[in-house]
Protein backbone atom coordinates (compact mmCIF):
# COMPACT_ATOMS: atom_id res chain seq x y z
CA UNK A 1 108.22 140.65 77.17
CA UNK A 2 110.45 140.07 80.03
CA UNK A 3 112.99 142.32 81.32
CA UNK A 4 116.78 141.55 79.73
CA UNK A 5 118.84 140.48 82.43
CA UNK A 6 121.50 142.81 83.76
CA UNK A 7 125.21 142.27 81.77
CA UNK A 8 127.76 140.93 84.94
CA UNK A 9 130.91 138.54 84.70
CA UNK A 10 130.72 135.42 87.44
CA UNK A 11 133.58 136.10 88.95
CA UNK A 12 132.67 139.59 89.65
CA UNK A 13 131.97 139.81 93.63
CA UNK A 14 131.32 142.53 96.32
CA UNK A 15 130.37 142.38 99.78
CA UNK A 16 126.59 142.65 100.54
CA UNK A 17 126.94 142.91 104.65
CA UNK A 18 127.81 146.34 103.40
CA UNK A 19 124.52 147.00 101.35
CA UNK A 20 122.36 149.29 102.27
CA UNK A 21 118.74 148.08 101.55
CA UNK A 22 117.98 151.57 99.91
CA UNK A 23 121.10 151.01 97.56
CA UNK A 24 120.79 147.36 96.88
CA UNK A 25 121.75 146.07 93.06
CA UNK A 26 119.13 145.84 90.90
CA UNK A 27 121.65 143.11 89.22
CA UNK A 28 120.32 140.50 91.92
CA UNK A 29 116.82 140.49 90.94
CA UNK A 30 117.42 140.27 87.20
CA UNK A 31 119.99 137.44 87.30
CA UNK A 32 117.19 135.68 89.50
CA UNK A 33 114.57 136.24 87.09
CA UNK A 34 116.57 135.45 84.22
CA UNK A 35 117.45 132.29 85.59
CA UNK A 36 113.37 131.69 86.17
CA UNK A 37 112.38 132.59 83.04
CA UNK A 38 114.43 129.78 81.85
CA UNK A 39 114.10 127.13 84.62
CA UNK A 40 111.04 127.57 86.32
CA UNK A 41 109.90 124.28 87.33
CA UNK A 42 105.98 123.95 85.96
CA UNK A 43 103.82 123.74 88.53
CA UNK A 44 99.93 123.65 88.12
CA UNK A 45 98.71 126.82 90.37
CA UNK A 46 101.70 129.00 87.76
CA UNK A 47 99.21 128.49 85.30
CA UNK A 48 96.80 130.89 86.96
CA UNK A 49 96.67 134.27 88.51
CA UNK A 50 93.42 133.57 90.10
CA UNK A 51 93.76 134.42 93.60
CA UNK A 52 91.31 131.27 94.65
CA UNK A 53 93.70 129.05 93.14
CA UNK A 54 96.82 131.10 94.26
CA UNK A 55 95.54 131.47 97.93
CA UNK A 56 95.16 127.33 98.12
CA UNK A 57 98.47 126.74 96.75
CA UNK A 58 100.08 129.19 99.13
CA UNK A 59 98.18 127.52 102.05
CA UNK A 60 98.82 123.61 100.62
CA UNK A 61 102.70 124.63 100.70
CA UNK A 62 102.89 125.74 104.27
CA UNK A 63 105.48 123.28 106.13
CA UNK A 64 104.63 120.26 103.35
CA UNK A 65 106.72 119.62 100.09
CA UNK A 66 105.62 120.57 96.73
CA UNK A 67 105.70 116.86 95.33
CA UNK A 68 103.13 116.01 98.15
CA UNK A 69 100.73 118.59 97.74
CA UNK A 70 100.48 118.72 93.93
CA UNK A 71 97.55 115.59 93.92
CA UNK A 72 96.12 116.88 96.39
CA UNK A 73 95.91 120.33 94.94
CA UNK A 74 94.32 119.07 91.75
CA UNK A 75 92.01 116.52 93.46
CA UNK A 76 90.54 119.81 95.91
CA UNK A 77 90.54 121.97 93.08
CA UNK A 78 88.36 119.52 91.01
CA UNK A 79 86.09 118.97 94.45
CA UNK A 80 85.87 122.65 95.13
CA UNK A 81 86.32 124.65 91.65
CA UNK A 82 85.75 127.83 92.99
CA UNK A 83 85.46 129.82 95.86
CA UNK A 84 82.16 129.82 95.90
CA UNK A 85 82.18 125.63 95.99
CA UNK A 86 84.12 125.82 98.72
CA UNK A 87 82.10 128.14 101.28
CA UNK A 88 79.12 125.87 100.08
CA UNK A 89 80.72 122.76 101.08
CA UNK A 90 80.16 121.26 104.55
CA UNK A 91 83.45 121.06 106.58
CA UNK A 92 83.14 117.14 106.62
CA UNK A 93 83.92 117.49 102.96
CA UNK A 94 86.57 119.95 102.96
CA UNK A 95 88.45 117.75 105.86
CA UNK A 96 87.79 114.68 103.78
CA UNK A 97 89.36 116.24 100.39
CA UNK A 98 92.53 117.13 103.01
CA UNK A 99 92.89 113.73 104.17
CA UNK A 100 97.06 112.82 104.94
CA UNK A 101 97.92 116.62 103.80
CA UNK A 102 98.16 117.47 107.37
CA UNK A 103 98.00 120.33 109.82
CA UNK A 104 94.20 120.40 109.59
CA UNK A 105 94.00 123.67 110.73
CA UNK A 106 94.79 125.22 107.48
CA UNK A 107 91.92 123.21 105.99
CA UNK A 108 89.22 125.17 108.51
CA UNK A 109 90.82 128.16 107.89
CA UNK A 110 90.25 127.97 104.00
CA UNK A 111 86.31 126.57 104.85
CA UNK A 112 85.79 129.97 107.67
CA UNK A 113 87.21 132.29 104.92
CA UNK A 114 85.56 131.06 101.96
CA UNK A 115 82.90 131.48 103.76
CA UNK A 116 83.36 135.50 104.56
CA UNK A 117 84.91 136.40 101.51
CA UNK A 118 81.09 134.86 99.44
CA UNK A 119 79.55 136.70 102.03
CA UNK A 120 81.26 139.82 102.62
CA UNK A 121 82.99 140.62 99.44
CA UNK A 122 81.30 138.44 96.73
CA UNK A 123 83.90 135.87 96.57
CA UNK A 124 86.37 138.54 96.09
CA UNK A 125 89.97 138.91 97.25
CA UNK A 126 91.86 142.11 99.00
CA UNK A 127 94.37 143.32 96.39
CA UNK A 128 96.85 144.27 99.33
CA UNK A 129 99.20 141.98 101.66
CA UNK A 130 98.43 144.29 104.24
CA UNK A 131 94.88 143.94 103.82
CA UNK A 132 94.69 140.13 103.08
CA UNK A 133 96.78 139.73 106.46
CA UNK A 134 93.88 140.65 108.19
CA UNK A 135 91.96 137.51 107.22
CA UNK A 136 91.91 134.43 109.45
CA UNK A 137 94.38 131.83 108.31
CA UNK A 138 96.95 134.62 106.38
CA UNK A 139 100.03 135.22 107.75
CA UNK A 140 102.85 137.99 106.50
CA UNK A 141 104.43 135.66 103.95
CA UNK A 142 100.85 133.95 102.16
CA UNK A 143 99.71 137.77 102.25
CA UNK A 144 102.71 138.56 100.23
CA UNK A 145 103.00 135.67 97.52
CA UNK A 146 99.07 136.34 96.85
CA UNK A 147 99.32 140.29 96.74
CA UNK A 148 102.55 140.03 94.66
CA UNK A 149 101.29 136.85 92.71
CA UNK A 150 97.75 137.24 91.65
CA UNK A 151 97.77 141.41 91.80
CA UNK A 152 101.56 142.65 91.15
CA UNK A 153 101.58 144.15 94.24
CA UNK A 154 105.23 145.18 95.04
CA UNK A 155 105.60 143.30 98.07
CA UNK A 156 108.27 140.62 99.32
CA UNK A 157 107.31 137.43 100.72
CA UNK A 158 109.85 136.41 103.71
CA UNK A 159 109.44 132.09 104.46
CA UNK A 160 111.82 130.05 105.36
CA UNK A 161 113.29 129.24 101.96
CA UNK A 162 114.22 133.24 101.73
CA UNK A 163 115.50 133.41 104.96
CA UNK A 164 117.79 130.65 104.19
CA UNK A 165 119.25 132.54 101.17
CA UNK A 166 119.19 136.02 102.53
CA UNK A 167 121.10 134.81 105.61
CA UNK A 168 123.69 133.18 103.20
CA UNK A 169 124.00 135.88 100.86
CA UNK A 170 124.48 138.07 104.02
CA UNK A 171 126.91 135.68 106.02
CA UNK A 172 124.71 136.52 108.80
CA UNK A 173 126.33 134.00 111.91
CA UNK A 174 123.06 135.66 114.38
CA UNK A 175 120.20 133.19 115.32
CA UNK A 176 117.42 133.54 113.17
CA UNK A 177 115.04 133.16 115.13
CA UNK A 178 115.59 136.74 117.02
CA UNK A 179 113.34 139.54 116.20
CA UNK A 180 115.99 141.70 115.13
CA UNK A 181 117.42 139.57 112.78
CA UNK A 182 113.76 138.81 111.14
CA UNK A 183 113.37 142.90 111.11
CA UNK A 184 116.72 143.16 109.13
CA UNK A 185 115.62 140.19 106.67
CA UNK A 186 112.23 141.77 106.08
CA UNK A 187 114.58 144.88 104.97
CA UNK A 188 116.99 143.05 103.07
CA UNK A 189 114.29 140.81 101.11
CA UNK A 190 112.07 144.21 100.55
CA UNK A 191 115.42 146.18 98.86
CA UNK A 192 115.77 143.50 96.56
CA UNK A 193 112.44 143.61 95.01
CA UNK A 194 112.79 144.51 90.91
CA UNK A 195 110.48 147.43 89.87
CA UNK A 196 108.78 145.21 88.46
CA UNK A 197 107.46 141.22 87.97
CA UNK A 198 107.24 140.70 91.98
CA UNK A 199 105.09 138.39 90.82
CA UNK A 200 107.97 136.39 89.42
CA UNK A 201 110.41 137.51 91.77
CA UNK A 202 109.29 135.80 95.00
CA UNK A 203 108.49 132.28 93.21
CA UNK A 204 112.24 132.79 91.74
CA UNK A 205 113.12 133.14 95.26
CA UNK A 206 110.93 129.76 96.59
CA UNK A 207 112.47 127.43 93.34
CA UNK A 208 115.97 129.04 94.14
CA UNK A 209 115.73 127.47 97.61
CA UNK A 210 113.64 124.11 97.62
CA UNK A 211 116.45 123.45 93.91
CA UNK A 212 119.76 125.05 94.66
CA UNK A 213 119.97 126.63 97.85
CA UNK A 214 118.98 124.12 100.11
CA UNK A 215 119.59 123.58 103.82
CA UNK A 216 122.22 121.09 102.92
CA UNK A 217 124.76 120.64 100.19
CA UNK A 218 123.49 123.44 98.13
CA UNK A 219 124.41 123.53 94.28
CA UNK A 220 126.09 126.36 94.94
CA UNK A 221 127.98 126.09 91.75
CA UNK A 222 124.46 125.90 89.79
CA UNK A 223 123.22 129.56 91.65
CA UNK A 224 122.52 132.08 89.26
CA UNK A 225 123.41 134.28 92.42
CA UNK A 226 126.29 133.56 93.79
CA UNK A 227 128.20 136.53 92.84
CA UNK A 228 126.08 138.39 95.11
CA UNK A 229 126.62 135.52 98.27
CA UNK A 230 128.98 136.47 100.88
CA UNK A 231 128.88 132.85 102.91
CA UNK A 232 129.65 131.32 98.85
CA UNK A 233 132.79 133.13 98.80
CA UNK A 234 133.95 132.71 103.03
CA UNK A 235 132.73 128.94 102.59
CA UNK A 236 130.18 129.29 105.05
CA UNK A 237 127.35 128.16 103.35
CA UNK A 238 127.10 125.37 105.50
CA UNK A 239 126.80 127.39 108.56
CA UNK A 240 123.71 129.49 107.43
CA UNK A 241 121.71 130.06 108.80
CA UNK A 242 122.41 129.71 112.65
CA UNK A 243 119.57 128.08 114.17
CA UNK A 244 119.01 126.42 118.09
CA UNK A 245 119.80 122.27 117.80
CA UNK A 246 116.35 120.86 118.57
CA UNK A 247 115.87 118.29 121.22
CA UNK A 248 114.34 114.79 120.85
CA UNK A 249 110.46 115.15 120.45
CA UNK A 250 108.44 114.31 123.93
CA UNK A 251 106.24 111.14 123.41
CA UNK A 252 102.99 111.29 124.55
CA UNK A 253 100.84 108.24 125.07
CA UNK A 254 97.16 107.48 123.59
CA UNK A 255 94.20 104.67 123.98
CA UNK A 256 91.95 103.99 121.11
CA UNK A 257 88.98 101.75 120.96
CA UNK A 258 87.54 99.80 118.57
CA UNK A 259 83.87 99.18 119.79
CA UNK A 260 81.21 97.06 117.45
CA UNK A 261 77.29 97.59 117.98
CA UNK A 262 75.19 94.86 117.11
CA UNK A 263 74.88 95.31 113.68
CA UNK A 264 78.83 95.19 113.40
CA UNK A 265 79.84 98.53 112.87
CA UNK A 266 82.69 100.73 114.26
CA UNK A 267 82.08 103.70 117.01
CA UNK A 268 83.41 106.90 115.92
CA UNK A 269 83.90 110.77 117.62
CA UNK A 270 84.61 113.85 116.10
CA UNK A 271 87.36 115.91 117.80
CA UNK A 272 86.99 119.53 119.13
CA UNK A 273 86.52 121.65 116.37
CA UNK A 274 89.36 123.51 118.31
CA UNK A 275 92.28 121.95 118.57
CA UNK A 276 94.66 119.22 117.60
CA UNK A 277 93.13 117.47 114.45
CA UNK A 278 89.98 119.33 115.40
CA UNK A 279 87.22 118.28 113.17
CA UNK A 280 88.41 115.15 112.05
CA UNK A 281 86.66 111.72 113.08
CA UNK A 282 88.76 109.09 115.43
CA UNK A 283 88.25 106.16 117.06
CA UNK A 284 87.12 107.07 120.76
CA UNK A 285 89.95 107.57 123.60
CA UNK A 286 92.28 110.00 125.25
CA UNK A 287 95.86 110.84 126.01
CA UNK A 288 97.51 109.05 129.23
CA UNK A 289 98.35 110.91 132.01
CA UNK A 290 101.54 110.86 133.78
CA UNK A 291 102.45 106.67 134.60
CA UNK A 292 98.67 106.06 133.89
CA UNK A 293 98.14 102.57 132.02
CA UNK A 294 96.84 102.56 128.54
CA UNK A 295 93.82 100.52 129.38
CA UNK A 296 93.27 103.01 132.54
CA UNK A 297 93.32 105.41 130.24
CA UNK A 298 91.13 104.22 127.52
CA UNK A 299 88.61 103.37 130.96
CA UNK A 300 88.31 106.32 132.01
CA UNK A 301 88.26 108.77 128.87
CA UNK A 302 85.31 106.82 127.37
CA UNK A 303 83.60 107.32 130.96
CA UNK A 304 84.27 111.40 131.09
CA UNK A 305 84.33 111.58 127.41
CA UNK A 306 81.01 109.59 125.91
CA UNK A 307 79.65 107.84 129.31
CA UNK A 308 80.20 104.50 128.80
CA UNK A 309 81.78 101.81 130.30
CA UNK A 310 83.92 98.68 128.53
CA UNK A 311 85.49 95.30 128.58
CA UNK A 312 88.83 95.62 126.95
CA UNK A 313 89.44 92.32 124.76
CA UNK A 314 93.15 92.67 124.62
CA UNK A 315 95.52 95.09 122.13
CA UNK A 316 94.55 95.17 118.55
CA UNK A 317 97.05 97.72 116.81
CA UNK A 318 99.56 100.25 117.26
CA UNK A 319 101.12 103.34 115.42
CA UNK A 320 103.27 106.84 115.82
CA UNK A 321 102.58 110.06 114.32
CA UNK A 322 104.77 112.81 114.78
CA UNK A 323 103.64 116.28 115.36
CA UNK A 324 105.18 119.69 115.26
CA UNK A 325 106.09 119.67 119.09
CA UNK A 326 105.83 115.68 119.80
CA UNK A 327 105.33 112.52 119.01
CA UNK A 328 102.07 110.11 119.80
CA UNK A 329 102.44 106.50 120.06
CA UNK A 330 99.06 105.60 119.78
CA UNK A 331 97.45 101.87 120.57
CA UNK A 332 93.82 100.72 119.97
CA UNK A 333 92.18 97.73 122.06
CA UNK A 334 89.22 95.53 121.09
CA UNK A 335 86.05 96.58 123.48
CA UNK A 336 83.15 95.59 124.51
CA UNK A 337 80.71 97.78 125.58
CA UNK A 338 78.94 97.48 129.50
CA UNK A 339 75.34 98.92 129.36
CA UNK A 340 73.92 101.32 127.01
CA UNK A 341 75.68 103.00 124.42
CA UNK A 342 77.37 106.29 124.31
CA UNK A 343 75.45 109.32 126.00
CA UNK A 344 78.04 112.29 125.87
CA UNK A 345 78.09 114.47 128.45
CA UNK A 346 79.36 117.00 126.62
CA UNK A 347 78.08 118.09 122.38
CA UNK A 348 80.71 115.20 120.99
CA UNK A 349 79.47 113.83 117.66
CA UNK A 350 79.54 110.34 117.45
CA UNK A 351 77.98 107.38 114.81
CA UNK A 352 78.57 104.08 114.15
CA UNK A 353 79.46 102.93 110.65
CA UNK A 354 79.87 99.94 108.91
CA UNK A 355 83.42 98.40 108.37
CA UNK A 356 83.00 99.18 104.40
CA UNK A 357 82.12 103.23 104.62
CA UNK A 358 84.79 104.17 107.09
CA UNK A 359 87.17 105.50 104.22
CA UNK A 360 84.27 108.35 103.87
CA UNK A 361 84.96 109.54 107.20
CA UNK A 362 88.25 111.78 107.88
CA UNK A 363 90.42 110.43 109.97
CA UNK A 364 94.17 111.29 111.58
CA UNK A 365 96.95 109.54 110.16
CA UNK A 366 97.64 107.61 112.98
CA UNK A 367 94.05 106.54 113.20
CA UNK A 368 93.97 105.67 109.63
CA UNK A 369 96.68 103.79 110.42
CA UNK A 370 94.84 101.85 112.96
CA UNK A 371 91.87 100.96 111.01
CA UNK A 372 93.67 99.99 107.78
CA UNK A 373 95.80 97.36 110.05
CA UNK A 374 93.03 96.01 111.67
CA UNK A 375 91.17 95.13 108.40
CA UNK A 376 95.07 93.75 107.20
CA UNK A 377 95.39 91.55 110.94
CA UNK A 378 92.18 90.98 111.84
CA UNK A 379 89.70 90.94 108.41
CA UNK A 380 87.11 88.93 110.25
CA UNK A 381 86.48 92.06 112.51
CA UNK A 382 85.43 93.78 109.12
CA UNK A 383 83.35 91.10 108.08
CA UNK A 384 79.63 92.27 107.98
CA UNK A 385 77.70 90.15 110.74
């Protein structure tokens, strides 16, 4: 059975800047929860408490939108059932299953610590956020949710959704951003933990913000909270939480090329397994520097990177990806190679594979984008010699 919510009138309002975290309502939390007992959205990784299945979830839903990772969640979890199947798997695999989910660093973290956790622990979780924070890829908040989620662990989970609120219901008009304020947050969003059902709490929290209290035009009216939020009732909602205007994204500039052996098929390198994209396959090239021309560029990267040299054909195909801190216009040339094939100076995986297997191979989006263009423009280049 679930808690009864606390009795309160709508209209009945106070002024939380003054709350003390020690003293804070225990009305908050059970208007939350009574609100998520009734309209928590149904997602697939509520139905377990498995801390495998919590753990992906947690990591799927960092910086990416629940509708987008919900197939791919299933589709992984079908792949890789267990934590077990998962430390077994090759990383090719595991990058492959994350295909277009993005921010491929989360999917070697899950591969390195599946890995440790078979071998060190028997597959099993720490029951503790401050525990599971020491493990490579965990961070305050996915330390939290798991804890809190999968073990009941009293424990609030601070991410940007909860910031968002806690800054509202606070009227806070500081830059969030600022270690102090993220100190006072981490107070606020620890005093308002029920006694009990944290493990309900801090989802109530997550659906509260990605439904009703959302960065812009929140439902305020809909917020099974609002008696409790000070920007609500100063009509600053709008205003919260201060954050720095972002500039424009830097571009930066990138040569691909699309080489073909004899027997027609494409030349691909795997990336630094450190790194941007790092693991992932991509047609080979570099990043321009400074004024540099792209096909100076795609010259001499091929020459450092695999030690070859080419004839560029003319420009195939073209496409931007944005990134966290920039965005890459990217544009792939048709090549010949001069000589002998690739002989990397450095331990850079490389194969050639025909046209028809490259969707086996994980690729970049903008790379992905490349190579599914050139087989819409140009279908004769596909077309097994």
């Amino acid at each position: 059975m679930n808690p009864p919510a606390a009795s309160f009138t709508v209209h009945d309002v106070f002024d939380p800047s003054l709350l003390k975290p020690e003293d804070a309502d225990p009305a908050f939390g059970a208007a939350l929860l009574a609100w998520f007992d009734e309209r928590a959205a149904r997602m697939a990784w509520r139905e377990s408490r498995d801390p495998y299945r919590i753990w992906l979830s947690e990591i799927m839903l960092q910086q990416t939108r629940v509708a987008t990772v919900e197939p791919y969640y299933q589709r992984f979890l079908e792949r890789f059932p267990t934590i077990e199947a998962l430390a077994a798997a090759s990383l090719d695999d595991v990058l492959k299953c994350w295909e277009g989910l993005g921010y491929y660093s989360r999917a070697r973290n899950l591969h390195r610590l599946a890995k440790q956790l078979v071998a060190e622990r028997g597959g099993r979780f720490p029951e503790t956020a401050e525990a599971l924070e020491h493990l490579p890829g965990i961070g305050p908040y996915t330390a939290a949710a798991i804890a809190s989620i999968a073990f009941g662990e009293r424990v609030a989970a601070l991410d940007g959704n909860v910031i968002r609120i806690l800054t509202r219901l606070l009227d806070l008009d500081e830059e969030v951003l600022s270690q102090r304020v993220e100190n006072r947050l981490r107070e606020e969003a620890a005093a308002r933990l029920p006694a009990a059902r944290a493990g309900d709490y801090n989802p109530a929290l997550m659906d509260l913000g990605r439904t009703i209290c959302v960065p812009r035009r929140p439902g305020c009216s809909r917020c099974p909270v609002r008696r409790f939020c000070l920007a609500q009732q100063r009509g600053t909602t709008h205003l919260r939480p201060v954050k720095k205007r972002k500039g424009p994204l830097p571009v930066a500039r990138a040569a691909a090329a699309v080489i073909r052996d004899a027997a027609g098929r494409v030349l691909l390198v795997q990336r630094p397994m450190e790194g941007l994209l790092g693991g992932l396959w991509a047609l080979p090239g570099g990043a321009c520097i400074a004024e540099e021309s792209y096909a100076d560029c795609l010259r001499r990267n091929l020459r450092e990177g695999l030690n070859i040299e080419i004839d560029i054909a003319g420009e195939m195909a073209a496409a931007t990806q944005d990134f966290t801190h920039f965005r890459l216009r990217l544009r792939a040339f048709a090549c010949e190679l001069i000589g002998s094939g690739p002989q990397p100076r450095k331990k850079t995986r490389f194969v050639w594979v025909s046209p028809r297997k490259l969707g086996k191979y994980s690729l970049g989006k903008a790379d992905r984008e490349i190579i599914a263009s050139l087989d819409q423009w140009q279908p004769r280049l596909f077309e097994e010699p």
